[in-house]
PDB file of N, CA and C in Angstrom:
ATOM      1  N   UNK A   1      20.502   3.162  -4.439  1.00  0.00           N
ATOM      2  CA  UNK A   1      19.143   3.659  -4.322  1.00  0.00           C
ATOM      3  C   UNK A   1      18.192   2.507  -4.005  1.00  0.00           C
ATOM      4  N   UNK A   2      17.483   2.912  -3.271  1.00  0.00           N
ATOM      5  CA  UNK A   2      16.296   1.353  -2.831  1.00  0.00           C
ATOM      6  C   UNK A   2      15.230   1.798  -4.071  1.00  0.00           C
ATOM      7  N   UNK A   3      15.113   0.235  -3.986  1.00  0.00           N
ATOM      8  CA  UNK A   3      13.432   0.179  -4.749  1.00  0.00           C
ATOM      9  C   UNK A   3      12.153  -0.424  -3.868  1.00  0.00           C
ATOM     10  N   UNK A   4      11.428  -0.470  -4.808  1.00  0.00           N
ATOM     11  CA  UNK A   4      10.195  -0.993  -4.184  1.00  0.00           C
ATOM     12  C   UNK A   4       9.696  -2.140  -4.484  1.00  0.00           C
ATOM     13  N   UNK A   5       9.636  -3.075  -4.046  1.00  0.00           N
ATOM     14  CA  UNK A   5       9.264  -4.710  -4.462  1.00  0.00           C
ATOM     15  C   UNK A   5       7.853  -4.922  -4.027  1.00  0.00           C
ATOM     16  N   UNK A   6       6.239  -5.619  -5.144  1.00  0.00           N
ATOM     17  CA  UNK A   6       5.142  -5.866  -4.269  1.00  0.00           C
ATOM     18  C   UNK A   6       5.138  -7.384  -4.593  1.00  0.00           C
ATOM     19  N   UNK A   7       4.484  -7.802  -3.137  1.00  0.00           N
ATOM     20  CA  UNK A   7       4.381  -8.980  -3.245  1.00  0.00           C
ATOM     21  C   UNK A   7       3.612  -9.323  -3.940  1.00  0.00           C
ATOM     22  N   UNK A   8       3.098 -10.669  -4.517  1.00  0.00           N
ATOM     23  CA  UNK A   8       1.897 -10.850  -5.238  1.00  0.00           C
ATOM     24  C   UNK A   8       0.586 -10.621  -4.813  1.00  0.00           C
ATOM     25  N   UNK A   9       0.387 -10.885  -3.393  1.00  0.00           N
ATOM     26  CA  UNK A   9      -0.807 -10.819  -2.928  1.00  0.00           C
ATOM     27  C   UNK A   9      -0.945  -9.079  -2.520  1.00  0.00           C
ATOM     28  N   UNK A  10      -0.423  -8.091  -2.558  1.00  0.00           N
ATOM     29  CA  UNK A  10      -0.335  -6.741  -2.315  1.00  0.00           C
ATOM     30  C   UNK A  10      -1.001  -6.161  -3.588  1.00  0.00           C
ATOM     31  N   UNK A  11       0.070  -6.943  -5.070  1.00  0.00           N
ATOM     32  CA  UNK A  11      -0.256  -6.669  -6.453  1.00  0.00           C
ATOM     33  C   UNK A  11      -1.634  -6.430  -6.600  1.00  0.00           C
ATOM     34  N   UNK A  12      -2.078  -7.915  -6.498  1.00  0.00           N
ATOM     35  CA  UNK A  12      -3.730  -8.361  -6.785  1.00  0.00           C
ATOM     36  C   UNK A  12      -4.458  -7.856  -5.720  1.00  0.00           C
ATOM     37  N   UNK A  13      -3.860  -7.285  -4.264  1.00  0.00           N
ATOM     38  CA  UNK A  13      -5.402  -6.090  -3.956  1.00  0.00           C
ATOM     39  C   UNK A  13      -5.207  -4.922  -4.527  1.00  0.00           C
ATOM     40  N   UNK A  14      -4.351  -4.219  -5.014  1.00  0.00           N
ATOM     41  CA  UNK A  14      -3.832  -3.273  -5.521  1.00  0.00           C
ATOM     42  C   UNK A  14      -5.108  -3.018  -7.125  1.00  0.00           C
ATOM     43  N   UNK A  15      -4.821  -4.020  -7.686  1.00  0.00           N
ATOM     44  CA  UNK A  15      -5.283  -4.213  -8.881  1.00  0.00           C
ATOM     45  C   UNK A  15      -7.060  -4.083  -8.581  1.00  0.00           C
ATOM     46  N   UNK A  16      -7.234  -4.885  -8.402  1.00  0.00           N
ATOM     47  CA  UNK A  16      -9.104  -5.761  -7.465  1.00  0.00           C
ATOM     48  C   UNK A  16      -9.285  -4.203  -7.325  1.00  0.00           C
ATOM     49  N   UNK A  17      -8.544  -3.313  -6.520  1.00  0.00           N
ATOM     50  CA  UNK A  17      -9.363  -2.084  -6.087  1.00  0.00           C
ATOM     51  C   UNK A  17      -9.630  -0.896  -7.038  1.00  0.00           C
ATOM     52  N   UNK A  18      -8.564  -0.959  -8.173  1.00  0.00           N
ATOM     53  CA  UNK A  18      -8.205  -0.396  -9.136  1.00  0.00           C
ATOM     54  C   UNK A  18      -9.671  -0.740  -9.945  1.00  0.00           C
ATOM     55  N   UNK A  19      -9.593  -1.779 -10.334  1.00  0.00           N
ATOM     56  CA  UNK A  19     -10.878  -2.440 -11.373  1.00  0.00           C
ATOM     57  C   UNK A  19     -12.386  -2.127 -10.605  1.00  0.00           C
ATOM     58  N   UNK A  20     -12.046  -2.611  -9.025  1.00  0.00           N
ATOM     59  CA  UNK A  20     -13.577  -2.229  -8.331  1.00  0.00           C
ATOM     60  C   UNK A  20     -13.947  -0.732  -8.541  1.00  0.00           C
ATOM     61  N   UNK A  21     -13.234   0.429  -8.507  1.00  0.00           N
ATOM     62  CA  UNK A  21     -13.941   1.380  -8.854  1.00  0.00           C
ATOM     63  C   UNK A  21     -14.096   1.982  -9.956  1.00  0.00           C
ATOM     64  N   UNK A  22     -13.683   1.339 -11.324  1.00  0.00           N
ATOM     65  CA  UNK A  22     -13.767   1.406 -12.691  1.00  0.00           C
ATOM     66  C   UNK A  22     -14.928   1.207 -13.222  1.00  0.00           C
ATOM     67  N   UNK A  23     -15.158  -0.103 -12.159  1.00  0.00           N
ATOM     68  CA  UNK A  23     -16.570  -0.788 -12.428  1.00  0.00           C
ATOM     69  C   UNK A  23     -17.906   0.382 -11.821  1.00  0.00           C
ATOM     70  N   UNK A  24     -17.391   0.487 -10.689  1.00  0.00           N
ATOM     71  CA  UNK A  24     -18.387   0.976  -9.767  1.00  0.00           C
ATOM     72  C   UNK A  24     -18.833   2.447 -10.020  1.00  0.00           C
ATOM     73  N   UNK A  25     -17.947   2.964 -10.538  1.00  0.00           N
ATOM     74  CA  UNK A  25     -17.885   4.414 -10.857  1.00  0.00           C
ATOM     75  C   UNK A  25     -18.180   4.831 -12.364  1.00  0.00           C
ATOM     76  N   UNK A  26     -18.083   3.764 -13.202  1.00  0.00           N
ATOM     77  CA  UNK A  26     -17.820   3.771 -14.577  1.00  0.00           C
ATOM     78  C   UNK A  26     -16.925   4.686 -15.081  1.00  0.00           C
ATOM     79  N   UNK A  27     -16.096   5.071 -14.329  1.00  0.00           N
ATOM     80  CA  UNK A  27     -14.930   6.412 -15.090  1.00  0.00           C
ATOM     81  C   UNK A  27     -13.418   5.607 -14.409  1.00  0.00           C
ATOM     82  N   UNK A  28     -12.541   6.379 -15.116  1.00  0.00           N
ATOM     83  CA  UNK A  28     -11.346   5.501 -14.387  1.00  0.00           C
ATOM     84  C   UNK A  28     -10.801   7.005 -13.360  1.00  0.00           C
ATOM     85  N   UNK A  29     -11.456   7.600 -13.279  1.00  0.00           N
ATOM     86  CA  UNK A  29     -10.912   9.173 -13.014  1.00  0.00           C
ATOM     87  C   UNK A  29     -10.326   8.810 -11.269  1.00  0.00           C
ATOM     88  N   UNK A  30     -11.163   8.284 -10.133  1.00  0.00           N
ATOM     89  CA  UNK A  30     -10.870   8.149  -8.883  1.00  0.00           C
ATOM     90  C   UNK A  30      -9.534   6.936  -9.422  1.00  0.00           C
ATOM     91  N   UNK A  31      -9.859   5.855  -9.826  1.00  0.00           N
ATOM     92  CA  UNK A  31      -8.568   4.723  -9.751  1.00  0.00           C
ATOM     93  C   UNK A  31      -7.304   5.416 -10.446  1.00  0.00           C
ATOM     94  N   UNK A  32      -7.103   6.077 -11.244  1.00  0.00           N
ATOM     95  CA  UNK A  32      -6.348   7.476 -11.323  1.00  0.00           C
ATOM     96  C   UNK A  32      -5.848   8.204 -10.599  1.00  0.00           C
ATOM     97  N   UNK A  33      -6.370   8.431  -9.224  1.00  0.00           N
ATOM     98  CA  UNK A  33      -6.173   9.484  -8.452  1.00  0.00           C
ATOM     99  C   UNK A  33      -5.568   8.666  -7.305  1.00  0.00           C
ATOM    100  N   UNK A  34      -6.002   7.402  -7.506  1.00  0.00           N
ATOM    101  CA  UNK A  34      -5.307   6.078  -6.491  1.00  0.00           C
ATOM    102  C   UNK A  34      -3.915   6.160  -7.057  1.00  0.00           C
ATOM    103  N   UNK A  35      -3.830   5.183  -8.220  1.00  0.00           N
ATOM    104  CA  UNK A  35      -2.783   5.165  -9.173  1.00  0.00           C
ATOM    105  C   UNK A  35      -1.609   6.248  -8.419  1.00  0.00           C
ATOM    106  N   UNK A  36      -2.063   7.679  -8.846  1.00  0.00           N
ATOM    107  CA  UNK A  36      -1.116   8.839  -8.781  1.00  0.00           C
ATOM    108  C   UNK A  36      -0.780   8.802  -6.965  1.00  0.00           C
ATOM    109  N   UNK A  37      -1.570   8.525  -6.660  1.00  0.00           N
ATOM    110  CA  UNK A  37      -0.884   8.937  -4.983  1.00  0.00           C
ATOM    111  C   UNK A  37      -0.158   7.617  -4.500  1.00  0.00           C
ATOM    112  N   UNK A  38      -0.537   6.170  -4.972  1.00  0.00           N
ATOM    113  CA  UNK A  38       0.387   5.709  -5.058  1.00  0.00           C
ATOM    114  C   UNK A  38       2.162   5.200  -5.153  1.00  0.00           C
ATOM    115  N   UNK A  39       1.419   6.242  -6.747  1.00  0.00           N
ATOM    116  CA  UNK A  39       3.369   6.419  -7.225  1.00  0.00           C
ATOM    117  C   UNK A  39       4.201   7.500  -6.711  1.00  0.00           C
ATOM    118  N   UNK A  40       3.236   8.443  -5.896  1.00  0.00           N
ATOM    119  CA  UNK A  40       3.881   8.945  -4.892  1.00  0.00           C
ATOM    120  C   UNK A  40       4.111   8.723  -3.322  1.00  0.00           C
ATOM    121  N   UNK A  41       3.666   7.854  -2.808  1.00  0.00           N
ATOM    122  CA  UNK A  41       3.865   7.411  -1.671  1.00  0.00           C
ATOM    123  C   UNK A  41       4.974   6.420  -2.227  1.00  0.00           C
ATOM    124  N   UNK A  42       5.326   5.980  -2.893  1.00  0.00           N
ATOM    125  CA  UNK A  42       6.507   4.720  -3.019  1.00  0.00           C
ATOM    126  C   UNK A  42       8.136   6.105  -3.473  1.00  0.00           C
ATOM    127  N   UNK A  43       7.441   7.307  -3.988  1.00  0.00           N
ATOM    128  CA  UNK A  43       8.486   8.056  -4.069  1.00  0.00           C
ATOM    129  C   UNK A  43       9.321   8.467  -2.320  1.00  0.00           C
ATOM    130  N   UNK A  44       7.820   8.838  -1.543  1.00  0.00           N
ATOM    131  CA  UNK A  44       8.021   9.306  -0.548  1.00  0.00           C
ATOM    132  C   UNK A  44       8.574   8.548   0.554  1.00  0.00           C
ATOM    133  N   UNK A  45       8.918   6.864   0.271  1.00  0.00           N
ATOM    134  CA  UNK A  45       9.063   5.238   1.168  1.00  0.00           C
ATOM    135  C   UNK A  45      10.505   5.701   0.382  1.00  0.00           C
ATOM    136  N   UNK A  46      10.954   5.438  -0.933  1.00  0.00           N
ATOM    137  CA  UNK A  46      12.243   5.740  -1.211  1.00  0.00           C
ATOM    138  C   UNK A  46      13.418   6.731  -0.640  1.00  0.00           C
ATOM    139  N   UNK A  47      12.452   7.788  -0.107  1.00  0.00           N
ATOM    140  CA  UNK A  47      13.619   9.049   0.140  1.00  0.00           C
ATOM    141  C   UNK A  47      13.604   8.840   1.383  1.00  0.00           C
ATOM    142  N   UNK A  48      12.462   8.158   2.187  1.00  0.00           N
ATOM    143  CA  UNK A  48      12.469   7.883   3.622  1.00  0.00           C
ATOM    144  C   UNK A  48      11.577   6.962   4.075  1.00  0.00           C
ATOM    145  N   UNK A  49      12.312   5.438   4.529  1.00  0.00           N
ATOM    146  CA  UNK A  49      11.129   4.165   4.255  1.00  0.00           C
ATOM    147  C   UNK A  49      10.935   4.180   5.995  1.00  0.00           C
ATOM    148  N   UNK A  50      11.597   5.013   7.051  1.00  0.00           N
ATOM    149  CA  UNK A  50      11.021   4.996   7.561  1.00  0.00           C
ATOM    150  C   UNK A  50       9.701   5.946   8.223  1.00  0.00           C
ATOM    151  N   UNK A  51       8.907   6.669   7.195  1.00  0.00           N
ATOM    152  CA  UNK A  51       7.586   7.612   7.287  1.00  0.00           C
ATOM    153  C   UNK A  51       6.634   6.664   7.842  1.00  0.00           C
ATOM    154  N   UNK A  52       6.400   5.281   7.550  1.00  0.00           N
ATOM    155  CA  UNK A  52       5.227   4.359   8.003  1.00  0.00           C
ATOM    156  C   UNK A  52       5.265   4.563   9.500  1.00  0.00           C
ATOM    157  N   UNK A  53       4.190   4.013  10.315  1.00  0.00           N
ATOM    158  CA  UNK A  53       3.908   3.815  11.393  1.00  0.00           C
ATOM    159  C   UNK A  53       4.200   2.478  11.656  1.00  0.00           C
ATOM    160  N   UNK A  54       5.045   2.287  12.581  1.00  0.00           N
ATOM    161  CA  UNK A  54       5.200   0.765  13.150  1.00  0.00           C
ATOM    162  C   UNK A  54       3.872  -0.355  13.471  1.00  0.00           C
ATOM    163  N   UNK A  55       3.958  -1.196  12.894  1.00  0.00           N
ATOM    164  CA  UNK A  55       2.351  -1.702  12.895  1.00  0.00           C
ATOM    165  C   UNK A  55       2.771  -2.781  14.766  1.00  0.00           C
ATOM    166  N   UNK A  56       1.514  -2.625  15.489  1.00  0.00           N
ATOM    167  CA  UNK A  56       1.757  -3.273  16.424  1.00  0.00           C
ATOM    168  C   UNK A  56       2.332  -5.049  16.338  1.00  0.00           C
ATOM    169  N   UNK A  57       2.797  -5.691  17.456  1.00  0.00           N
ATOM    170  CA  UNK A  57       2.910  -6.726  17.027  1.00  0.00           C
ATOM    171  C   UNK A  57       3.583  -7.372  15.732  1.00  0.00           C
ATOM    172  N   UNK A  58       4.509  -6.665  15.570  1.00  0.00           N
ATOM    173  CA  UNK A  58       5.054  -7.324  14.081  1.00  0.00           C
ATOM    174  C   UNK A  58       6.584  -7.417  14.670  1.00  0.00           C
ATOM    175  N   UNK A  59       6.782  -7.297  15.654  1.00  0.00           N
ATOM    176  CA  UNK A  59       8.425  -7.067  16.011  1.00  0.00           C
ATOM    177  C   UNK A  59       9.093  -6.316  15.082  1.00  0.00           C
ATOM    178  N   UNK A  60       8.374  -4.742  14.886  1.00  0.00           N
ATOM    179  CA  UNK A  60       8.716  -3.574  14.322  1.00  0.00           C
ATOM    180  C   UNK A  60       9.427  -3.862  12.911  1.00  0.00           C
ATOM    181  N   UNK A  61       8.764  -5.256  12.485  1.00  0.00           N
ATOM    182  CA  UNK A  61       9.293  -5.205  10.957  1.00  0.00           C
ATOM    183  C   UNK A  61       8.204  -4.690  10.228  1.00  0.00           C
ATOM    184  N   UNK A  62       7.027  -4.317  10.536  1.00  0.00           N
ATOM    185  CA  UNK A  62       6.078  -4.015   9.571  1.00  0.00           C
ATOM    186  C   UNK A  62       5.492  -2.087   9.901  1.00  0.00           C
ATOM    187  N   UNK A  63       5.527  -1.652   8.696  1.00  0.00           N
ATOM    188  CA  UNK A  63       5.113  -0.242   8.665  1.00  0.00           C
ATOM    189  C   UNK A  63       3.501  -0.038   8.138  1.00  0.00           C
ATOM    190  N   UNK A  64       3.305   0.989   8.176  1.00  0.00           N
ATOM    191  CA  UNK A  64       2.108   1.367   7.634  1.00  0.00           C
ATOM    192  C   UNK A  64       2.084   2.551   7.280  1.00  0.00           C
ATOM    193  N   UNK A  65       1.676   3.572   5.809  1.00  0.00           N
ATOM    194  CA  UNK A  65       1.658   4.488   5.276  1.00  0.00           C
ATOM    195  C   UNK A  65       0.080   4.911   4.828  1.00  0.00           C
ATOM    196  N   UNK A  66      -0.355   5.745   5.138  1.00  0.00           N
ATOM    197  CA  UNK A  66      -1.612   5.938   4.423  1.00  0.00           C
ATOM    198  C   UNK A  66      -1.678   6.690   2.891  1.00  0.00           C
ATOM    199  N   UNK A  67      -3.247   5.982   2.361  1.00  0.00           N
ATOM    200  CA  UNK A  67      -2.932   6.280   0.817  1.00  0.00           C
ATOM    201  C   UNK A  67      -4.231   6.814   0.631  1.00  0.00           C
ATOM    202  N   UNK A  68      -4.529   8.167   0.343  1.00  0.00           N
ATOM    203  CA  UNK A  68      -5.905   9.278   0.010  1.00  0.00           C
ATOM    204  C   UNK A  68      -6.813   8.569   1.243  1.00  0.00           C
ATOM    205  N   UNK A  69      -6.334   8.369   2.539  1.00  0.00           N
ATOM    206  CA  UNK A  69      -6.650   8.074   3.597  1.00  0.00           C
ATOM    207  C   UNK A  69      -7.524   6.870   3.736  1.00  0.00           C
ATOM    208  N   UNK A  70      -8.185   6.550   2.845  1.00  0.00           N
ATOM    209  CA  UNK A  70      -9.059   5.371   2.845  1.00  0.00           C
ATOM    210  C   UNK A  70      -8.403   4.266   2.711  1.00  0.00           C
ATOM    211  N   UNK A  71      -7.033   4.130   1.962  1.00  0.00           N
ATOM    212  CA  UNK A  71      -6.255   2.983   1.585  1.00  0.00           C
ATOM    213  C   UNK A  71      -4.665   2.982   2.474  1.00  0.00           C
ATOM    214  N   UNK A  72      -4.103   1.412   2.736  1.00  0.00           N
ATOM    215  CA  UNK A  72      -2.632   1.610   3.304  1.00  0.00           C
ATOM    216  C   UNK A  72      -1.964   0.608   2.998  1.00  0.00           C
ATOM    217  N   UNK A  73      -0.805   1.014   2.888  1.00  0.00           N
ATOM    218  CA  UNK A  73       0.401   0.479   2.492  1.00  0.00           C
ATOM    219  C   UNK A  73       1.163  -0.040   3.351  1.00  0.00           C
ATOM    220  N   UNK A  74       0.588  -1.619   3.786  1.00  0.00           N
ATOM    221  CA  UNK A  74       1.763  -1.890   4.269  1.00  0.00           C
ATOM    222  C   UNK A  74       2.956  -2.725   3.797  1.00  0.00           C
ATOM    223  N   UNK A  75       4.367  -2.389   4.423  1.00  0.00           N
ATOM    224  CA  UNK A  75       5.477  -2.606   4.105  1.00  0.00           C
ATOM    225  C   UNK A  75       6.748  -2.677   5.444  1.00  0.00           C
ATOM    226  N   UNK A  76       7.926  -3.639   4.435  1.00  0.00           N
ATOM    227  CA  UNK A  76       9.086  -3.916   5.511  1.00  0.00           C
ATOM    228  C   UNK A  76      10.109  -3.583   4.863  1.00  0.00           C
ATOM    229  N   UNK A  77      10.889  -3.591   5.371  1.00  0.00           N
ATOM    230  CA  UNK A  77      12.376  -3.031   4.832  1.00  0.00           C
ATOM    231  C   UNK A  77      13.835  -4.322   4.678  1.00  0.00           C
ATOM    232  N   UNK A  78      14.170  -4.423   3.953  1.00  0.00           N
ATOM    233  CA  UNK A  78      14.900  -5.202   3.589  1.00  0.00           C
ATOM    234  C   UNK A  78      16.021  -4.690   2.780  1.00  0.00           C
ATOM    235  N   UNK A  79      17.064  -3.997   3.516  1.00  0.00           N
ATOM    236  CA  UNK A  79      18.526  -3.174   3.413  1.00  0.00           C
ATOM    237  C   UNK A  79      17.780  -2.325   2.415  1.00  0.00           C
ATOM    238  N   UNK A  80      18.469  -2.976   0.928  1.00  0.00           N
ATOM    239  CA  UNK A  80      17.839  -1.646  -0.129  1.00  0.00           C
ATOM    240  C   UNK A  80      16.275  -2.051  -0.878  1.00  0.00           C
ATOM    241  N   UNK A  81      15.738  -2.876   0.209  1.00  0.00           N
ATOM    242  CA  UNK A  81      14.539  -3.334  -0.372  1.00  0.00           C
ATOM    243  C   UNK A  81      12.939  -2.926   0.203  1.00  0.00           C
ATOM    244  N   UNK A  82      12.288  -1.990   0.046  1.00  0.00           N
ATOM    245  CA  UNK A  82      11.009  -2.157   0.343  1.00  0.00           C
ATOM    246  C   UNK A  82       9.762  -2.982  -0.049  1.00  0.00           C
ATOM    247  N   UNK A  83       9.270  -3.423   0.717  1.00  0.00           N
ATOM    248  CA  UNK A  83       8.573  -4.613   0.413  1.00  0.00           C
ATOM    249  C   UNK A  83       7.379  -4.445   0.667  1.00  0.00           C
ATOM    250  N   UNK A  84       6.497  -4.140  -0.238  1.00  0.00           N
ATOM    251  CA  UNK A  84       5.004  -3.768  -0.220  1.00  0.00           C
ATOM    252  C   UNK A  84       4.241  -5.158   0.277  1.00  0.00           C
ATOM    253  N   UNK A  85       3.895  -5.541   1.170  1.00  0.00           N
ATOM    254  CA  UNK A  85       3.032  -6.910   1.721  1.00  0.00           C
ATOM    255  C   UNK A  85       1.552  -6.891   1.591  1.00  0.00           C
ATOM    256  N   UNK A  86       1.110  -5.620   1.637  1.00  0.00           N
ATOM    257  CA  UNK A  86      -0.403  -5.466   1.554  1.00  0.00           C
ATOM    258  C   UNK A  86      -0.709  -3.857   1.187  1.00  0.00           C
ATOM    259  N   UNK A  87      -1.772  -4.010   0.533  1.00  0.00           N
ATOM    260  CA  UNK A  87      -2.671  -2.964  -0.033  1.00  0.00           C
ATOM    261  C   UNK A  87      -4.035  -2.983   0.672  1.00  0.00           C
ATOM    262  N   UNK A  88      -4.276  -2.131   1.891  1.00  0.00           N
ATOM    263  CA  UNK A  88      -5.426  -2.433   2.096  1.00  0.00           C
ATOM    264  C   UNK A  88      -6.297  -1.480   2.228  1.00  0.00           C
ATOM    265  N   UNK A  89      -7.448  -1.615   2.394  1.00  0.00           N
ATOM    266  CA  UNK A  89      -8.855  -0.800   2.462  1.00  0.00           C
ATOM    267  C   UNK A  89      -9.100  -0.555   3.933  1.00  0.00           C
ATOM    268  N   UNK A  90      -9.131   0.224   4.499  1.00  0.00           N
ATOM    269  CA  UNK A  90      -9.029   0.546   5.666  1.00  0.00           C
ATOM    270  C   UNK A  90     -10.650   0.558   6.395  1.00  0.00           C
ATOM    271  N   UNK A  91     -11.907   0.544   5.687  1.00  0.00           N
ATOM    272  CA  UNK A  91     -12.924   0.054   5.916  1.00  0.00           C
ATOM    273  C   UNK A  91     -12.880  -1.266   6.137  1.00  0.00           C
ATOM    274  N   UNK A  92     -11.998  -2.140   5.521  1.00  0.00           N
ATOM    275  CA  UNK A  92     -12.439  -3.595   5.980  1.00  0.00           C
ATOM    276  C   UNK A  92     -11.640  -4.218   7.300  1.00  0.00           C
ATOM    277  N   UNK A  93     -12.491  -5.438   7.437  1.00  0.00           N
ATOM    278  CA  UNK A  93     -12.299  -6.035   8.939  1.00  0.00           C
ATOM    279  C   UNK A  93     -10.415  -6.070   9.418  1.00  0.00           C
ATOM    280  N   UNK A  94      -9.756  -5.335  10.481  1.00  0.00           N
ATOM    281  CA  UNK A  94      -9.246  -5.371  10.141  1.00  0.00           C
ATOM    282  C   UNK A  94      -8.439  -6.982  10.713  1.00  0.00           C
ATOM    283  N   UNK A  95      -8.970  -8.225  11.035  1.00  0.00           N
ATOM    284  CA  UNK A  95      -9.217  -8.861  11.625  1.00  0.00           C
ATOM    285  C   UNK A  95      -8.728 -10.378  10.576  1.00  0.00           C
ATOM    286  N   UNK A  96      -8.971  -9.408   9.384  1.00  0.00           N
ATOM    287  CA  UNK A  96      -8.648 -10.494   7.914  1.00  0.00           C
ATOM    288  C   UNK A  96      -7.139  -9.941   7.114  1.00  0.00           C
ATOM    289  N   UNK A  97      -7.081  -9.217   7.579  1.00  0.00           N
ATOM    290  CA  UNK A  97      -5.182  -8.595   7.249  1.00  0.00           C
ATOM    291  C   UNK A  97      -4.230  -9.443   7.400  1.00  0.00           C
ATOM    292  N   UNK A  98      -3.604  -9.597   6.608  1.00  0.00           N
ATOM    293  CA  UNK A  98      -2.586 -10.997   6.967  1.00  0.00           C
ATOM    294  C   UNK A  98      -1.447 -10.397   6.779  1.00  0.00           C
ATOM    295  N   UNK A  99      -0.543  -9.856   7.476  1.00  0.00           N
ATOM    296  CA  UNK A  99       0.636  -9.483   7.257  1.00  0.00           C
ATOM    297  C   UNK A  99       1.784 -10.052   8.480  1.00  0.00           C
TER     298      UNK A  99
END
């Protein structure tokens, strides 16, 4: 069975966005609703890691999954390994993405 591996720097935007709308919202109810679609998009990369969109320019090692549409997941595949590389916000530049 594959798992799901995040890198550190995926972790900590993961987290940052989690806390930014805790703060921003004062309820944890939306970072909740992140959280949950989350742990289902890594269900949905498990049963089939290839659902992402091939990200241009990556020499088709890099995917992309969308997350409650505002957020994405990108990731590579490594035999039984998925590899979460970035968590990103799809409002921002996308110009600062480092994957």
């Amino acid at each position: 069975m594959r798992k799901v591996n995040w890198t550190i720097e995926a972790e900590e935007q993961y987290l940052k966005t989690i806390a930014f709308w805790i703060e921003n919202n004062k309820s944890t109810s939306y970072s909740e609703k992140i959280i949950e679609e989350v742990i289902y998009t890594e269900s949905l990369l498990i049963e089939n890691p290839l659902i992402g969109i091939i990200v241009e320019n990556t020499n088709n090692e890099v995917r992309r999954v969308l997350v409650l549409k505002n957020y994405s997941l990108y990731y590579r595949l490594d035999s039984d390994v998925i590899e979460i590389i970035s968590f990103w916000a799809n409002k921002m530049n996308p110009k600062d993405l480092n994957i």
